[in-house]
C-alpha atoms as a PDB file:
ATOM      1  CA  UNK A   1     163.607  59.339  45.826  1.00  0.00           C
ATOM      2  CA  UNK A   2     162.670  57.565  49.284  1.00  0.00           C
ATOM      3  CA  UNK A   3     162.627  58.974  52.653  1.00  0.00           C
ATOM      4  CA  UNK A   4     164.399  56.751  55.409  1.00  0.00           C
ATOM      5  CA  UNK A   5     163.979  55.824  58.803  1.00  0.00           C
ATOM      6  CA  UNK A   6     165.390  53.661  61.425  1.00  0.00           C
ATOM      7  CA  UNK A   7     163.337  52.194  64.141  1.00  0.00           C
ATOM      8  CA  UNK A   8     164.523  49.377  66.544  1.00  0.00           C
ATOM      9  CA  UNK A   9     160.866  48.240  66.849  1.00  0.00           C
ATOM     10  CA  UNK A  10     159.108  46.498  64.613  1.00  0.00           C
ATOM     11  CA  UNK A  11     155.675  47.905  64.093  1.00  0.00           C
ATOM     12  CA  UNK A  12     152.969  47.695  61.500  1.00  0.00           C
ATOM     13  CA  UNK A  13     149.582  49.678  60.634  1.00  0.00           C
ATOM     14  CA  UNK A  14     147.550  46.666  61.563  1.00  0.00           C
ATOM     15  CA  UNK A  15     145.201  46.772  58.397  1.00  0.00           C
ATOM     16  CA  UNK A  16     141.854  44.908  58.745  1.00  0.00           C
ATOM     17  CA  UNK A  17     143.331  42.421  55.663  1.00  0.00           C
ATOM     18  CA  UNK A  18     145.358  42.628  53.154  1.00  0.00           C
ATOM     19  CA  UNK A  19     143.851  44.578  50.023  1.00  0.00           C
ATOM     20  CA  UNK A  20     144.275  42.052  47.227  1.00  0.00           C
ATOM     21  CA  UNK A  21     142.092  39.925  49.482  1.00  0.00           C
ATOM     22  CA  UNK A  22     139.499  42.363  50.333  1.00  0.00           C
ATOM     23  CA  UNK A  23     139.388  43.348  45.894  1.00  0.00           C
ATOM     24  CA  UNK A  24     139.565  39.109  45.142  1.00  0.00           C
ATOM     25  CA  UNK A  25     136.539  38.709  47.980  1.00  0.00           C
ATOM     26  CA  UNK A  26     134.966  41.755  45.696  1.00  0.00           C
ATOM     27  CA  UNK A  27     135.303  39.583  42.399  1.00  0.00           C
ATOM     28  CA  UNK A  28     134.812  36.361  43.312  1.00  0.00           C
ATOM     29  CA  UNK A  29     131.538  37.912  45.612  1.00  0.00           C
ATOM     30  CA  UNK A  30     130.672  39.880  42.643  1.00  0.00           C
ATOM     31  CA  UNK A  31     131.236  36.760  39.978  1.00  0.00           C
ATOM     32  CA  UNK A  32     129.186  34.097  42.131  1.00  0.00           C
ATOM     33  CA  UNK A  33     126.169  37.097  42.003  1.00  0.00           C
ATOM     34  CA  UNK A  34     126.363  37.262  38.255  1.00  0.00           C
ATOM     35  CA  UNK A  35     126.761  33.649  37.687  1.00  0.00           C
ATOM     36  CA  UNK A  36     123.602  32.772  40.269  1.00  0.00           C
ATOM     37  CA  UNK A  37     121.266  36.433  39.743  1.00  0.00           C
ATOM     38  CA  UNK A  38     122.405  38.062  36.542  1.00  0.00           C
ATOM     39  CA  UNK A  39     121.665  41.162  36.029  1.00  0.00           C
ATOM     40  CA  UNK A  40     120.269  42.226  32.225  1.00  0.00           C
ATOM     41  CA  UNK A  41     122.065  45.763  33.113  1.00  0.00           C
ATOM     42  CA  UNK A  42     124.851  46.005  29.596  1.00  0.00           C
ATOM     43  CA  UNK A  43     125.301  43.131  27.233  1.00  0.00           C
ATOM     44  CA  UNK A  44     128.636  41.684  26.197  1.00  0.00           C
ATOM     45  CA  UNK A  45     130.036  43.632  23.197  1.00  0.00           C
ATOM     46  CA  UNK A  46     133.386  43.742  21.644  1.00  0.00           C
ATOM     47  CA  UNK A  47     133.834  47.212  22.733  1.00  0.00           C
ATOM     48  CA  UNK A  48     133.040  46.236  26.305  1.00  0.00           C
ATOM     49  CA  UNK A  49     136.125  43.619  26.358  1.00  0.00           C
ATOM     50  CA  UNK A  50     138.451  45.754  24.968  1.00  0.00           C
ATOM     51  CA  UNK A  51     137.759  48.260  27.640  1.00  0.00           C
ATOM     52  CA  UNK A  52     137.607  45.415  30.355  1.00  0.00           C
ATOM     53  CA  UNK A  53     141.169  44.059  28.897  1.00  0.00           C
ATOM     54  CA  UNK A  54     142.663  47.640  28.890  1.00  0.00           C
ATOM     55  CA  UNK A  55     141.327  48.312  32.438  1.00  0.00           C
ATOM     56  CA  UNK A  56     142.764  45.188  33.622  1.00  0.00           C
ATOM     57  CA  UNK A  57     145.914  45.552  31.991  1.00  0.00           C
ATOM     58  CA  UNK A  58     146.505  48.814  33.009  1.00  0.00           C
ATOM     59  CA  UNK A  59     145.461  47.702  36.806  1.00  0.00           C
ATOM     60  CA  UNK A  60     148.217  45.319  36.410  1.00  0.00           C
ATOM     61  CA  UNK A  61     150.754  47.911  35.110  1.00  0.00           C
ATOM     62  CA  UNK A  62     150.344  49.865  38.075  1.00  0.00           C
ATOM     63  CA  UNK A  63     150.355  47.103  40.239  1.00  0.00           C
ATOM     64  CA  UNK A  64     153.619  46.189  38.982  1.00  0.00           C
ATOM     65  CA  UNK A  65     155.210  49.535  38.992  1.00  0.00           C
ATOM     66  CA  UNK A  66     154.359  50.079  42.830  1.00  0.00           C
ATOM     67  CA  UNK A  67     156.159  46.700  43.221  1.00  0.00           C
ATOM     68  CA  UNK A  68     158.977  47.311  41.472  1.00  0.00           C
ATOM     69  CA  UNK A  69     159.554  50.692  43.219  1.00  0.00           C
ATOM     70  CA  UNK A  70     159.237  49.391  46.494  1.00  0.00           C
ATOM     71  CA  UNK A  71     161.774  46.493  45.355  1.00  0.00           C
ATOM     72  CA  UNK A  72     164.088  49.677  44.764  1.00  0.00           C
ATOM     73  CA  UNK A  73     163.611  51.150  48.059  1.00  0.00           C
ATOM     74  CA  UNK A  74     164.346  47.864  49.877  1.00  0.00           C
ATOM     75  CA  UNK A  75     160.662  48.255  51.563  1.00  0.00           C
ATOM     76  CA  UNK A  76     157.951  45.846  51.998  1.00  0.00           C
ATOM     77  CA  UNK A  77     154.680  46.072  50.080  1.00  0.00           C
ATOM     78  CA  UNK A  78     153.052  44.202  52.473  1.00  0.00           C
ATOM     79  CA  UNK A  79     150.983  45.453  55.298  1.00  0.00           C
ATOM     80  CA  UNK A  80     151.868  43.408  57.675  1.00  0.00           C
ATOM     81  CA  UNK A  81     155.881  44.303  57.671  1.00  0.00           C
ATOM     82  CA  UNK A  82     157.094  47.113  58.995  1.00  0.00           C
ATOM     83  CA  UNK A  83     157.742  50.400  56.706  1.00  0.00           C
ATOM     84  CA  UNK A  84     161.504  51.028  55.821  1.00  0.00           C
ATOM     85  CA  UNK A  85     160.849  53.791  53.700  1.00  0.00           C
ATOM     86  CA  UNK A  86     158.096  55.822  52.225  1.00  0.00           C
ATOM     87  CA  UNK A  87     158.196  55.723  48.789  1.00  0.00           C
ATOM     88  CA  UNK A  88     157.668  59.022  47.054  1.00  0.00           C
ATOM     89  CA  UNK A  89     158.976  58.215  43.312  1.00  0.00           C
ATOM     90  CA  UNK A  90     157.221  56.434  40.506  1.00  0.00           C
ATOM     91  CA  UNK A  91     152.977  56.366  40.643  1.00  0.00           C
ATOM     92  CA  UNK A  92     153.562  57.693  43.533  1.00  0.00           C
ATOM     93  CA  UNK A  93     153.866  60.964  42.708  1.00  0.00           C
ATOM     94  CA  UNK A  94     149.876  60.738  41.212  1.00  0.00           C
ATOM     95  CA  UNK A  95     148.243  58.924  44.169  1.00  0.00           C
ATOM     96  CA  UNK A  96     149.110  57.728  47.770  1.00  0.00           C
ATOM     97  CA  UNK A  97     147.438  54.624  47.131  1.00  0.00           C
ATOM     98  CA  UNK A  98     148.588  53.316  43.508  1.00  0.00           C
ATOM     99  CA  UNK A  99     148.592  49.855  43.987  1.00  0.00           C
ATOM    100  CA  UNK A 100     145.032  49.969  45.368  1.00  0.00           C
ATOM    101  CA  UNK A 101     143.910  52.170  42.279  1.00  0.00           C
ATOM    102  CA  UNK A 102     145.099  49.585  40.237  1.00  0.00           C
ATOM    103  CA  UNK A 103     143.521  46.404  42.044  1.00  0.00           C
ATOM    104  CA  UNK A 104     140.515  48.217  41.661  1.00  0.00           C
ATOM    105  CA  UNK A 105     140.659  48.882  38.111  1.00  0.00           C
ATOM    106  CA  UNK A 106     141.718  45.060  37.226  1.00  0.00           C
ATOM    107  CA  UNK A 107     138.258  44.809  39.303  1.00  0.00           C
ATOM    108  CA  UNK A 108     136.155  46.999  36.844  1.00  0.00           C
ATOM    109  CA  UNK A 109     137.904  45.565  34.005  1.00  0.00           C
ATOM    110  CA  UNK A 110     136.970  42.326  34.731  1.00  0.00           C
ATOM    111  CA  UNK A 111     133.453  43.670  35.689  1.00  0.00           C
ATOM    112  CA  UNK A 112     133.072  45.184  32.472  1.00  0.00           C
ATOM    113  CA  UNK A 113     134.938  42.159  30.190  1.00  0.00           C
ATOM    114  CA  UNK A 114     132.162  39.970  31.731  1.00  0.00           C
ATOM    115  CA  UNK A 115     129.286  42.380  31.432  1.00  0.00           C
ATOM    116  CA  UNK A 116     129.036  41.818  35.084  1.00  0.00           C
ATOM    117  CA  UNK A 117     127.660  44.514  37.239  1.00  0.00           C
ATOM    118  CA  UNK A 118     127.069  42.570  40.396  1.00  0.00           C
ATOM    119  CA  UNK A 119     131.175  43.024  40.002  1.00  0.00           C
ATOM    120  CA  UNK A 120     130.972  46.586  40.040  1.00  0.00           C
ATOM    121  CA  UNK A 121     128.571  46.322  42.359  1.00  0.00           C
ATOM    122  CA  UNK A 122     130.585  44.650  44.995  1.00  0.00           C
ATOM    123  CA  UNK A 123     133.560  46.826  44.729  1.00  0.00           C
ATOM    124  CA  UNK A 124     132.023  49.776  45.840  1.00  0.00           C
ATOM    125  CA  UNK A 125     131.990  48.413  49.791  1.00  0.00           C
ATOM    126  CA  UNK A 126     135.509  46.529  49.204  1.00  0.00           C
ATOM    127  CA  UNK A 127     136.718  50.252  48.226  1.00  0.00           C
ATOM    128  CA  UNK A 128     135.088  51.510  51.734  1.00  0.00           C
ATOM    129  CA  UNK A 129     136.840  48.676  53.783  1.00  0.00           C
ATOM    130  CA  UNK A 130     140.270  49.455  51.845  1.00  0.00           C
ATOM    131  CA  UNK A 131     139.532  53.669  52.618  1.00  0.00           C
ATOM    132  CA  UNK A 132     138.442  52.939  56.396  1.00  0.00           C
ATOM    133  CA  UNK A 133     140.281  49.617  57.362  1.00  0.00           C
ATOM    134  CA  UNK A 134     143.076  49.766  55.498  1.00  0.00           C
ATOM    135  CA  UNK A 135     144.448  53.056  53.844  1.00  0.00           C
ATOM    136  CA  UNK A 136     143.199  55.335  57.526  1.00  0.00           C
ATOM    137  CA  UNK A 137     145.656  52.761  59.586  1.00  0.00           C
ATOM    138  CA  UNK A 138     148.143  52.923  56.849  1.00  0.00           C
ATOM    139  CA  UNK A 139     148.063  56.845  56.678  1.00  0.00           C
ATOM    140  CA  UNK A 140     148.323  57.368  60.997  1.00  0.00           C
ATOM    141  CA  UNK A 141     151.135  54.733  60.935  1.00  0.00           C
ATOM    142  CA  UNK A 142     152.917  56.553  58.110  1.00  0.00           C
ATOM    143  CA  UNK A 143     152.627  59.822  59.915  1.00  0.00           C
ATOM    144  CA  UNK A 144     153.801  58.033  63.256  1.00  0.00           C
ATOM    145  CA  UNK A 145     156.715  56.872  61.257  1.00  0.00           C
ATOM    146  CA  UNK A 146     157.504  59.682  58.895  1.00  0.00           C
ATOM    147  CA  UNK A 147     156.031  62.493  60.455  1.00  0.00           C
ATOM    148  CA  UNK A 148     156.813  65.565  58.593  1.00  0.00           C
ATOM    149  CA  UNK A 149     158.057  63.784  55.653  1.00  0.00           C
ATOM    150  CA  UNK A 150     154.587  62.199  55.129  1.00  0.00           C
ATOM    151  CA  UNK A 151     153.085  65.509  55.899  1.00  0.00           C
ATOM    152  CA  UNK A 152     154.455  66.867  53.100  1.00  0.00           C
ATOM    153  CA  UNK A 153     153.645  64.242  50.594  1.00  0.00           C
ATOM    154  CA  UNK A 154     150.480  64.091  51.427  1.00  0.00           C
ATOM    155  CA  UNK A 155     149.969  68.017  51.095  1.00  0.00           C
ATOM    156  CA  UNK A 156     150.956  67.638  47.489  1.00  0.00           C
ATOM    157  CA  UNK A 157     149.673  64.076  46.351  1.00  0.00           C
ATOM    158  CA  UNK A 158     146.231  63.122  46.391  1.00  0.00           C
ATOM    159  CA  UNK A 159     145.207  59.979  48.281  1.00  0.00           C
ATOM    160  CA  UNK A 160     143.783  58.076  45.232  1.00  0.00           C
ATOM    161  CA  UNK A 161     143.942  60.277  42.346  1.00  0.00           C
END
């Protein structure tokens, strides 16, 4: 199910950047660290990839179903295009934000693959820039756009999980 609206203007929620930059400036950020200051925190193990590969797969699953349900709605995933619809269907009816839950996870996965914590380390302020500089704009455009519609989603889906 999607929720329509027309607008004659084209407007946008003006995110600080897009989030798949802000998570790859986490990685790479987090991989230069480990490569130049390792830290002796957990050891690679067997165990450790397979929960790295699951994370990241799983990441990428989500990823992929937020893209394929915005395909269906005829709405851009991008931030910087204006909202045709707000998508209520699919992951979305977990989280507000599924695509970002599952850039983060392919983040951790690789963090944890790697035995990397600097990784994990950097996420945590790429997951404040995506809460305050990206997901606040989102959510005040949304309600701009969608008012009671996007009232009501949010009062019964969480914003992450």
């Amino acid at each position: 199910m999607t929720i329509s609206r027309t607008s004659d203007r084209s407007d946008t929620p003006y995110v600080v950047a897009p989030p798949p930059v802000i998570f790859l400036a986490a990685l790479v950020l987090g991989l230069v660290l480990h490569a130049s200051q390792p830290l002796p925190v957990f050891t690679p193990s067997l165990a450790a990839r397979v929960v790295g590969g699951c994370l990241i797969l799983g990441g990428l699953a989500l990823s992929g179903a937020v893209m394929r349900h915005f395909g269906r709605a005829g709405t851009p995933v991008v931030p910087w295009q204006e909202t045709r619809r707000l998508v209520v269907t699919g992951p979305y009816r977990f989280s507000r934000n599924p695509d970002y839950v599952g850039q983060a996870l392919v983040v951790v996965g690789v963090g944890v693959l790697l035995a990397a914590p600097w990784v994990l380390l950097a996420l945590v302020p790429a997951l404040l820039v995506v809460r305050y500089g990206v997901i606040a704009r989102e959510e005040r455009y949304l309600e701009r756009r969608f008012g009671e519609e996007y009232r009501r989603f949010c009062g019964r889906v969480r914003r992450w999980l």
